[in-house]
C-alpha atoms as a PDB file:
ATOM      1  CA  UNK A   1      65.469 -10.838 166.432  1.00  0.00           C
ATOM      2  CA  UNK A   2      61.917 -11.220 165.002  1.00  0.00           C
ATOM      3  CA  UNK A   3      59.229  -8.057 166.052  1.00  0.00           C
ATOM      4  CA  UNK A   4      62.159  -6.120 167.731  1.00  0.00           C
ATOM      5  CA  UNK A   5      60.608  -2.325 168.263  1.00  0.00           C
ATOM      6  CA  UNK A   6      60.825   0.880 169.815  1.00  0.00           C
ATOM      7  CA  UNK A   7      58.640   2.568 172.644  1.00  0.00           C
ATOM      8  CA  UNK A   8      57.780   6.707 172.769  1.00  0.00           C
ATOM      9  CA  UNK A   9      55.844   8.030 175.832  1.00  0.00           C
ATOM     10  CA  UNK A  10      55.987  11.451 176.886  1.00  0.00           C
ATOM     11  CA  UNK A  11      56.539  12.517 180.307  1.00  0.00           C
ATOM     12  CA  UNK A  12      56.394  15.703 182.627  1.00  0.00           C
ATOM     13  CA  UNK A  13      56.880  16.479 186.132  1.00  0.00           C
ATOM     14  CA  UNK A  14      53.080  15.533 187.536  1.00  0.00           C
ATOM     15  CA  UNK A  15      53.475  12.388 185.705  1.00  0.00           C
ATOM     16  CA  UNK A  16      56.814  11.069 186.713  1.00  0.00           C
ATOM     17  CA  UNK A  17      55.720   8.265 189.346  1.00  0.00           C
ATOM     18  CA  UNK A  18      52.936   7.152 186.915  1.00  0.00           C
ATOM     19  CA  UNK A  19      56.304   7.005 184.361  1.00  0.00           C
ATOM     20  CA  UNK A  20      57.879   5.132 187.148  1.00  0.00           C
ATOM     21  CA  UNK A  21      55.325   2.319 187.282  1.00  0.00           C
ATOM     22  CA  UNK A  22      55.132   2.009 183.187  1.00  0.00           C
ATOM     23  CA  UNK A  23      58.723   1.884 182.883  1.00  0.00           C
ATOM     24  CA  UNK A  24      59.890  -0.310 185.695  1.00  0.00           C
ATOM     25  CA  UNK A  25      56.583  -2.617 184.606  1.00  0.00           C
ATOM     26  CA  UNK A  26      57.681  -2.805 180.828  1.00  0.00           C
ATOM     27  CA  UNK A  27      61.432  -3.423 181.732  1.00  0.00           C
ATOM     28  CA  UNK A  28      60.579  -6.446 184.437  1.00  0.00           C
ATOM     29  CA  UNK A  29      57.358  -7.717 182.165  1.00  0.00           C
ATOM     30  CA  UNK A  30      58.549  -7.958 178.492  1.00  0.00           C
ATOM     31  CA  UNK A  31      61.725  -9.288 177.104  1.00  0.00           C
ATOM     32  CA  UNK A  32      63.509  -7.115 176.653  1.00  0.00           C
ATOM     33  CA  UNK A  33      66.210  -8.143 174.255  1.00  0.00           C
ATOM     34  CA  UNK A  34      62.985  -6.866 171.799  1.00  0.00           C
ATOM     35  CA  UNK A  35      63.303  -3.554 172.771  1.00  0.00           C
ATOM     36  CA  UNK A  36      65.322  -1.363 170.527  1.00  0.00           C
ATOM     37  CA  UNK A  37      64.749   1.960 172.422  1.00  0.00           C
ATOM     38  CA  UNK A  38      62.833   3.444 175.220  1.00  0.00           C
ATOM     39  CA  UNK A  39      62.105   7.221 173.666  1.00  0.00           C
ATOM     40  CA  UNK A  40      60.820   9.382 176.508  1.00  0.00           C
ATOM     41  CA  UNK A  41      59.622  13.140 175.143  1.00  0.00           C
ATOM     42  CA  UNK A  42      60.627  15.053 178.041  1.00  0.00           C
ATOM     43  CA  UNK A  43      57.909  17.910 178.282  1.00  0.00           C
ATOM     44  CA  UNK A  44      58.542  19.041 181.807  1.00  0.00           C
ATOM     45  CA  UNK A  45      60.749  16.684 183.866  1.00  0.00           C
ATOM     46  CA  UNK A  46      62.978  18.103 186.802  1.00  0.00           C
ATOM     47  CA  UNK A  47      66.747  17.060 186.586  1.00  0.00           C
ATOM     48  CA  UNK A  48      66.536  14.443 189.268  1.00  0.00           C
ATOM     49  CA  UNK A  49      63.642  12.860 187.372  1.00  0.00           C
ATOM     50  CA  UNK A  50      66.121  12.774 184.075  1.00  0.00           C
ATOM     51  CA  UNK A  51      68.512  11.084 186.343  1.00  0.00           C
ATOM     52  CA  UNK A  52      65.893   8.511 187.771  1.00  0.00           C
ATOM     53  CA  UNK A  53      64.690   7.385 184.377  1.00  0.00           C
ATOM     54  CA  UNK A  54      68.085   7.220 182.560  1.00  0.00           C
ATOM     55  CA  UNK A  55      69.388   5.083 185.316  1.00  0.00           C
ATOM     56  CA  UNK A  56      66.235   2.319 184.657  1.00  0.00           C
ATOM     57  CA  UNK A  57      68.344   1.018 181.472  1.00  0.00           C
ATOM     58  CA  UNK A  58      70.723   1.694 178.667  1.00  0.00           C
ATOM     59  CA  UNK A  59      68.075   1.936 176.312  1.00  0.00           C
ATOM     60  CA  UNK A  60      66.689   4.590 177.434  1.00  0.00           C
ATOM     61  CA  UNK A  61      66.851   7.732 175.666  1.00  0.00           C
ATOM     62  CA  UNK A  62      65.561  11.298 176.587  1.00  0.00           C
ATOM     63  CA  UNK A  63      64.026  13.935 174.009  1.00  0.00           C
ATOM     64  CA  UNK A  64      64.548  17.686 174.844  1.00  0.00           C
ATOM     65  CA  UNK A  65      61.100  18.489 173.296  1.00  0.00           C
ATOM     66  CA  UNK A  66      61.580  22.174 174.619  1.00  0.00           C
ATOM     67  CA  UNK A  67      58.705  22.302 176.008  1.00  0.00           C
ATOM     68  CA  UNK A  68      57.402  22.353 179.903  1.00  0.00           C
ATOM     69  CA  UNK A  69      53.814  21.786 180.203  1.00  0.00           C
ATOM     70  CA  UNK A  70      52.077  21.062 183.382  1.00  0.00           C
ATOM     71  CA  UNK A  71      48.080  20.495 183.820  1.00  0.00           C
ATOM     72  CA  UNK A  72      47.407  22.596 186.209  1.00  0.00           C
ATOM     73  CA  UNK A  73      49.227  25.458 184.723  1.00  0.00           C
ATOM     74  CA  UNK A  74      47.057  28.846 183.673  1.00  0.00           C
ATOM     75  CA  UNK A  75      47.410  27.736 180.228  1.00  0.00           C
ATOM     76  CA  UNK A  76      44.696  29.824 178.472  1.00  0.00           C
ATOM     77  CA  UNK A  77      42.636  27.437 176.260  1.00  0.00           C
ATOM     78  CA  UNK A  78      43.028  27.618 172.627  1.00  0.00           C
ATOM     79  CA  UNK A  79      46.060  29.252 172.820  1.00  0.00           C
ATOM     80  CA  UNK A  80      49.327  28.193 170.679  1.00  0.00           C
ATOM     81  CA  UNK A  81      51.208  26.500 173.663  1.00  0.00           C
ATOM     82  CA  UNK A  82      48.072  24.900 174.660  1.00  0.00           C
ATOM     83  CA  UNK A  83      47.261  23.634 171.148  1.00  0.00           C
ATOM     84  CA  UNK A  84      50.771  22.557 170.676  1.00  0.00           C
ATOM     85  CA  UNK A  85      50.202  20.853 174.416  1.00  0.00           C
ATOM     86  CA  UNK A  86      47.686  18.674 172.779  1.00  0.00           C
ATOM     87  CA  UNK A  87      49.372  17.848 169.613  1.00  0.00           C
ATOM     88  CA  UNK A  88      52.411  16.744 170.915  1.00  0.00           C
ATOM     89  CA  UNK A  89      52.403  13.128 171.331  1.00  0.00           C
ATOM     90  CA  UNK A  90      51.516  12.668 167.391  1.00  0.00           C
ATOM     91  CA  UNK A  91      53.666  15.736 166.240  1.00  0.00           C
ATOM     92  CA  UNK A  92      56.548  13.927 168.259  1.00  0.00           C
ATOM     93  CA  UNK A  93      55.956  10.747 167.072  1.00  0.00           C
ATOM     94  CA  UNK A  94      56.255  12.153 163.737  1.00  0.00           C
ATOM     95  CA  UNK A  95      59.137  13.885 163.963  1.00  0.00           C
ATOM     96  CA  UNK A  96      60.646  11.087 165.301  1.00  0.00           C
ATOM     97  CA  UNK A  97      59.705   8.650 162.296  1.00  0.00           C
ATOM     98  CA  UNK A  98      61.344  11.334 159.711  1.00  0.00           C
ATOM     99  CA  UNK A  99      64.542   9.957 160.404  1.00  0.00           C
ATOM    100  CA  UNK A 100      63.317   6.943 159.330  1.00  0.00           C
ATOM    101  CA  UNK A 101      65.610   5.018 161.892  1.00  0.00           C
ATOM    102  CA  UNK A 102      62.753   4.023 164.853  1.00  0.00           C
ATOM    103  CA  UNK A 103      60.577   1.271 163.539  1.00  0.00           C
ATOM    104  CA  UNK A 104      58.650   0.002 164.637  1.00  0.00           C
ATOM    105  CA  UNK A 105      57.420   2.503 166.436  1.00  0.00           C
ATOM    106  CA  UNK A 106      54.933   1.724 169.153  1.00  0.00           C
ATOM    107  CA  UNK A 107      53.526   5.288 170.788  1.00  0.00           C
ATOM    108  CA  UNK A 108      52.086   4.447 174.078  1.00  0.00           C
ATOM    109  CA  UNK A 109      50.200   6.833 177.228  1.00  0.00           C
ATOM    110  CA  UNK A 110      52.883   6.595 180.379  1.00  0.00           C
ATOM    111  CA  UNK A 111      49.123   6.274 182.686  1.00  0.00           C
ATOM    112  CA  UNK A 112      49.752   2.140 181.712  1.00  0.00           C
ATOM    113  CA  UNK A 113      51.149  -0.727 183.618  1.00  0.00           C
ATOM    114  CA  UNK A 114      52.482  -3.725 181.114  1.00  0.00           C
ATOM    115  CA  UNK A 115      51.682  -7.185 182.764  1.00  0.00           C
ATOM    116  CA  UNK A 116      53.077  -9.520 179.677  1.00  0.00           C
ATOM    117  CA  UNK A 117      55.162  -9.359 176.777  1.00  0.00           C
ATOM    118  CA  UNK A 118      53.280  -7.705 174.115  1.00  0.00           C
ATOM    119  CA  UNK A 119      56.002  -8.138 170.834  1.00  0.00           C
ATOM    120  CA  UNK A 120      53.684 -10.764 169.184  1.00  0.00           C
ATOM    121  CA  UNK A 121      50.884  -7.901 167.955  1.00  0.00           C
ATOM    122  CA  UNK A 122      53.359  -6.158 165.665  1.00  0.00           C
ATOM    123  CA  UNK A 123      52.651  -6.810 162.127  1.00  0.00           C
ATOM    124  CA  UNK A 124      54.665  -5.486 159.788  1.00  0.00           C
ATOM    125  CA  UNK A 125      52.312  -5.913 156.987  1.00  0.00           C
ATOM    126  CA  UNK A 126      50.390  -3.202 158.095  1.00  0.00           C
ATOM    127  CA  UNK A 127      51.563   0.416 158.253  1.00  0.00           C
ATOM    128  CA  UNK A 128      49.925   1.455 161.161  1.00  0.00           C
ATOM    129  CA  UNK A 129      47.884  -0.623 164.296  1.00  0.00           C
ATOM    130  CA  UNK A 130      45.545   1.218 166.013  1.00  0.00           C
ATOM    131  CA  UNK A 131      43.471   0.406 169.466  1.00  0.00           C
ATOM    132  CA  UNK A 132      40.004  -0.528 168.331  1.00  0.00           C
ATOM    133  CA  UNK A 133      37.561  -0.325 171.245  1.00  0.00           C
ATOM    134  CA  UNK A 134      36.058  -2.781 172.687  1.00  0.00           C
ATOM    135  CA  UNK A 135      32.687  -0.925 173.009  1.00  0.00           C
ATOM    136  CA  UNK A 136      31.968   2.149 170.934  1.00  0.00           C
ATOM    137  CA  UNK A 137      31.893   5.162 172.937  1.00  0.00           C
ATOM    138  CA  UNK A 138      29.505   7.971 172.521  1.00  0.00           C
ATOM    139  CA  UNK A 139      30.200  11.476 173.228  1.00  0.00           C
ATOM    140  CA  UNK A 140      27.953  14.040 174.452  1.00  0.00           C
ATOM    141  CA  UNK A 141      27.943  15.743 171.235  1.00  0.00           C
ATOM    142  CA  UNK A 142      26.939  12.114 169.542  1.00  0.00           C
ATOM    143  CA  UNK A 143      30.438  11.925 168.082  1.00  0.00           C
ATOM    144  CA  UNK A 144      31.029   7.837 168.197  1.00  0.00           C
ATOM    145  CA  UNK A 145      34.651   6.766 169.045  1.00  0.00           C
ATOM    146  CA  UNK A 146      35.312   3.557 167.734  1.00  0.00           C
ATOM    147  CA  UNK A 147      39.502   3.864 168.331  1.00  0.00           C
ATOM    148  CA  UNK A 148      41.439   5.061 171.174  1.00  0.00           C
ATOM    149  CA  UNK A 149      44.876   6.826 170.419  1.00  0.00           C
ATOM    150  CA  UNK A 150      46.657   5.207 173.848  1.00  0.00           C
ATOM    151  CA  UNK A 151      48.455   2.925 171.647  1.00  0.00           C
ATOM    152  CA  UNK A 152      49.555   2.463 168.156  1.00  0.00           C
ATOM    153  CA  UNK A 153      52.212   1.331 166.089  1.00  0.00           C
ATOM    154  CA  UNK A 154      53.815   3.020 163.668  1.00  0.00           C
ATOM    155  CA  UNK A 155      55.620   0.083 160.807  1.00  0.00           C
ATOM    156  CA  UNK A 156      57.149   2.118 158.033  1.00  0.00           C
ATOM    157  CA  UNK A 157      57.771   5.408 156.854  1.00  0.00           C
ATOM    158  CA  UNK A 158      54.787   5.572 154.625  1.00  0.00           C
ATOM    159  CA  UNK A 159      52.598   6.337 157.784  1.00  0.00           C
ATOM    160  CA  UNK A 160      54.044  10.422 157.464  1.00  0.00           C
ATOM    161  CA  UNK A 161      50.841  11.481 155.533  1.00  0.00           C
ATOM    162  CA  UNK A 162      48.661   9.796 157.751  1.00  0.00           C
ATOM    163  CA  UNK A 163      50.148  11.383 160.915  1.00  0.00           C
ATOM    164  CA  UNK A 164      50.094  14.516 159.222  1.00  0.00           C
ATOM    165  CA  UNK A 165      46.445  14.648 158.531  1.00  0.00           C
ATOM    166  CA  UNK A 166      45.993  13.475 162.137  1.00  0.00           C
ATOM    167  CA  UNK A 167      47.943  16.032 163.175  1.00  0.00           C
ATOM    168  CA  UNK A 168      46.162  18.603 160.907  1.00  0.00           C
ATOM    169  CA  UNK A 169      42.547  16.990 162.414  1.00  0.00           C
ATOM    170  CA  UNK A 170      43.353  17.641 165.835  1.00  0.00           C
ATOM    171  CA  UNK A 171      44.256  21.672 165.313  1.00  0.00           C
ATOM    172  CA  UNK A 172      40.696  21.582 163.512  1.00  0.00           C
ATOM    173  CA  UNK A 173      38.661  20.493 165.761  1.00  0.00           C
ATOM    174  CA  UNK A 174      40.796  22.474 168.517  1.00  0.00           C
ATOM    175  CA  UNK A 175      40.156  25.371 166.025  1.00  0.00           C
ATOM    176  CA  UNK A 176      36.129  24.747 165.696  1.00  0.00           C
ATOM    177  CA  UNK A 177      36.256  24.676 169.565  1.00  0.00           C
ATOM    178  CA  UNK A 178      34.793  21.159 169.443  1.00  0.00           C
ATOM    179  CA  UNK A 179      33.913  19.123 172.626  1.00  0.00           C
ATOM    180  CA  UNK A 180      37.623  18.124 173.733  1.00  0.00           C
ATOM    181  CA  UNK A 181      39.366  15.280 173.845  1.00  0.00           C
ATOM    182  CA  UNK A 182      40.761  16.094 170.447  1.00  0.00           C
ATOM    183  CA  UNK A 183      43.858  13.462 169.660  1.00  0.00           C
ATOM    184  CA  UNK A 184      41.302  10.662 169.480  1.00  0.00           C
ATOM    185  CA  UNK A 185      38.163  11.787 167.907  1.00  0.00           C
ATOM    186  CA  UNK A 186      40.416  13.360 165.220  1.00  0.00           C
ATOM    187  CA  UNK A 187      42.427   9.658 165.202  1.00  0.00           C
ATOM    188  CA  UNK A 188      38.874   8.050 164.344  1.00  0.00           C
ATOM    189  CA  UNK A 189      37.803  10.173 161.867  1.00  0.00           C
ATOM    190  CA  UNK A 190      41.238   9.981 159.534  1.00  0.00           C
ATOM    191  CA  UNK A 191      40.891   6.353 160.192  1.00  0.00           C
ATOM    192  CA  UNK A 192      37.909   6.970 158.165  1.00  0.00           C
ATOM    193  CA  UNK A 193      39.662   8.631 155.803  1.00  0.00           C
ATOM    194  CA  UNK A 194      42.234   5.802 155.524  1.00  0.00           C
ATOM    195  CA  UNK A 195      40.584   2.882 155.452  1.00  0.00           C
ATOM    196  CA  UNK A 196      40.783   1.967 151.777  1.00  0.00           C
ATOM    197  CA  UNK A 197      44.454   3.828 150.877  1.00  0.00           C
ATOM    198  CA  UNK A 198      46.673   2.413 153.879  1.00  0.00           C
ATOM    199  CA  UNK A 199      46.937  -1.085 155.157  1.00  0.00           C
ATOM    200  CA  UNK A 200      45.661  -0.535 159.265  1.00  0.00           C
ATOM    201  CA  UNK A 201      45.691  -3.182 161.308  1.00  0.00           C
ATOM    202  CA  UNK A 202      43.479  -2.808 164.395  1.00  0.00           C
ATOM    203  CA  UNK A 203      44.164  -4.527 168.053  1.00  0.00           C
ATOM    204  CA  UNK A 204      42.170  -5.505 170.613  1.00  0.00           C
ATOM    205  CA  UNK A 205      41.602  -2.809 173.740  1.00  0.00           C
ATOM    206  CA  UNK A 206      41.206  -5.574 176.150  1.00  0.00           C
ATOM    207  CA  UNK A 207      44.740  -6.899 175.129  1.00  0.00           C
ATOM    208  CA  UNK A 208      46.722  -3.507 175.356  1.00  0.00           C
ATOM    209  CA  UNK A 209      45.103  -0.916 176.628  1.00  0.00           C
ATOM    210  CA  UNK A 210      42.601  -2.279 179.061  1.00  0.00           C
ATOM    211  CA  UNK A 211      40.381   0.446 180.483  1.00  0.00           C
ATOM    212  CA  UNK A 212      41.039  -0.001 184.334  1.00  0.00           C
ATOM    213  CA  UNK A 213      39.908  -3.441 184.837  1.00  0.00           C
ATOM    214  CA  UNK A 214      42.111  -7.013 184.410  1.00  0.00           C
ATOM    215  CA  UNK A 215      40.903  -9.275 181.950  1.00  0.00           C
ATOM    216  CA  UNK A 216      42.063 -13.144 181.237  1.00  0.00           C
ATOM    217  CA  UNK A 217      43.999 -11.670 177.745  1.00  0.00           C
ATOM    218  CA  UNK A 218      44.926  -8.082 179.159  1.00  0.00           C
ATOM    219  CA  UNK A 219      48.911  -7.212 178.383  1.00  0.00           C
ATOM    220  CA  UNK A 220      48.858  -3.852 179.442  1.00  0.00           C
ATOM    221  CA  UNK A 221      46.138  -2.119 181.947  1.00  0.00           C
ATOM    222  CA  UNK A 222      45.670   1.606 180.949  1.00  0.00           C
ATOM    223  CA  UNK A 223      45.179   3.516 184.483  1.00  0.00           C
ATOM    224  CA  UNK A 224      42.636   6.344 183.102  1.00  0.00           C
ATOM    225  CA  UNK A 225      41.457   9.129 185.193  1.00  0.00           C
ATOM    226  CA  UNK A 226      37.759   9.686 186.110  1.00  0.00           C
ATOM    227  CA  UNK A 227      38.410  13.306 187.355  1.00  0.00           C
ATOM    228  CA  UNK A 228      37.910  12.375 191.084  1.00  0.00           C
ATOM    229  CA  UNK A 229      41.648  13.474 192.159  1.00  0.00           C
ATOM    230  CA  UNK A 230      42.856  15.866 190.377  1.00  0.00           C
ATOM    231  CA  UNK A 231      45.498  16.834 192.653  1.00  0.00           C
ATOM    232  CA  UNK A 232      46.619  13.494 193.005  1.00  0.00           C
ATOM    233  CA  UNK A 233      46.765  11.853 189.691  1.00  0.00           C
ATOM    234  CA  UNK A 234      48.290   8.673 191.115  1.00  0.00           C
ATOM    235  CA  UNK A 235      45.497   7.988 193.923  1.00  0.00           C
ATOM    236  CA  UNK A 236      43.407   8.718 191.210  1.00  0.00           C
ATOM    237  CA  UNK A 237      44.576   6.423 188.484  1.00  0.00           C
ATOM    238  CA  UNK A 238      45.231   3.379 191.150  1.00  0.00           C
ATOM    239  CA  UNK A 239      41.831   3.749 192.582  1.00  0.00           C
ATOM    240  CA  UNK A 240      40.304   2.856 189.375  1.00  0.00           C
ATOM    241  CA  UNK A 241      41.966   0.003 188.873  1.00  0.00           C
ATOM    242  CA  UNK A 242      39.751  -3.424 189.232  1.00  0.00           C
ATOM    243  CA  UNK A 243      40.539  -7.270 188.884  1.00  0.00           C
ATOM    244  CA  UNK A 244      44.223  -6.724 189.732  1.00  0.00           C
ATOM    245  CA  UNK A 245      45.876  -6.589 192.921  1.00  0.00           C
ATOM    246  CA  UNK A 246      47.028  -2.898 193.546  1.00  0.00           C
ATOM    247  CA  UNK A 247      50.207  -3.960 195.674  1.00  0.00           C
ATOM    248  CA  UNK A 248      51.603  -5.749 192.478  1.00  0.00           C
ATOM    249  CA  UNK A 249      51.461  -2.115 191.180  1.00  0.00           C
ATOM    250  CA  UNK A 250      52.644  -0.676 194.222  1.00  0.00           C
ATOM    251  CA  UNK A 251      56.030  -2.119 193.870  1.00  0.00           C
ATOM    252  CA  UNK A 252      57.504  -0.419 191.214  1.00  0.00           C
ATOM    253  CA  UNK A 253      57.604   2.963 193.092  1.00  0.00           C
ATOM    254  CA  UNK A 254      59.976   1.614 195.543  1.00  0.00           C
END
């Protein structure tokens, strides 16, 4: 079937009803006989949680990263497990492309509800698709962002050196104790790099990864954090949501 693909998030403990609402909302909202495999990086779920997620669907498959992270853990900053912490959505996805098996690969942030079926963006003449922004962010430290690493697709194996210099990028700027985020900044600036030796393909924000607020061509909604609940990361990710009616989200934590 044409623009069948697979799906990594990666999920812990703190972020298992947001993983509720992403996976119950991509299961009911896309078709999917698309959908090759649901790869969940497990980085902190209980057992019960396993359990709850397996049972959603057959394709569903769980990845013993290993690893147990939780945010508000004394994790001393800059420190291995907290570098590794940060790397290890990319360093994941690449591990997972080695075996050259999973493409497409679409890596996507769990904090997302999907509203529509979103298998007409892949394009497999491009090796990777990349969020482009819809406005260009400026950081404090005048860095511009121009890309968001929430979602991306990964097309063909050729994509390896890419994701390793991303990789590399992010334990840089981690390393230069650089304002954080790192994943994206260090995304935009091998994008850069990139731009005349890979074929990229960019997609629109608005379309799949909307920033909090429904628009007429908005797939997926990305339910960011402003900081305002940090002990409650899902009052705080529903609060900011605009345009959309919050009981539609609601439902998928029954």
């Amino acid at each position: 079937m044409k623009n069948n693909y697979n799906v990594l998030v990666i999920v812990n403990e703190e972020y298992f009803q947001l993983s509720k609402i992403f996976l119950k909302s991509l299961l009911e909202n896309t078709d999917t006989k698309k959908i090759k495999n649901i790869l969940i990086g497990d980085i902190g779920l209980s057992k019960d949680s396993i359990n709850y997620i397996k049972s959603l669907s057959s394709k569903i498959i769980i990845i013993d990263t290993g690893k147990n992270i939780f945010l508000n853990s004394d994790i001393k900053l800059h420190s291995e497990e907290w570098i590794n912490a940060v790397c290890i959505k990319t360093e994941l996805a690449k591990k997972i492309i080695e075996k050259n098996i999973y493409f497409p690969l679409i890596v996507m942030d769990v904090d997302m509800i999907v509203l529509k079926d979103f298998s007409n963006i892949i394009d497999r003449s491009k090796q990777i698709q990349i969020c482009q922004r819809d406005k260009i962010v400026k950081r404090a430290d005048g860095f511009e962002l121009k890309y968001i690493a929430s979602f991306f697709i990964l097309n063909n194996f050729s994509v390896m050196l890419f994701l390793n210099d991303w990789i590399e990028r992010i334990r840089e700027r981690i390393n230069l104790k650089t304002l954080p985020a790192y994943e994206t900044p260090a995304l935009c600036e091998i994008i850069d790099l990139y731009a005349n030796k890979i074929k990229i393909g960019f997609l629109d924000e608005n379309e799949i990864s909307c920033d909090n607020s429904y628009k007429e061509n908005t797939h997926i909604i990305h339910m960011k954090s402003n900081g305002s609940d940090y002990n409650n990361l899902l009052k705080d990710r529903i609060s900011q949501i605009k345009n959309y009616d919050v009981k539609k989200i609601m439902k998928y934590l029954n």
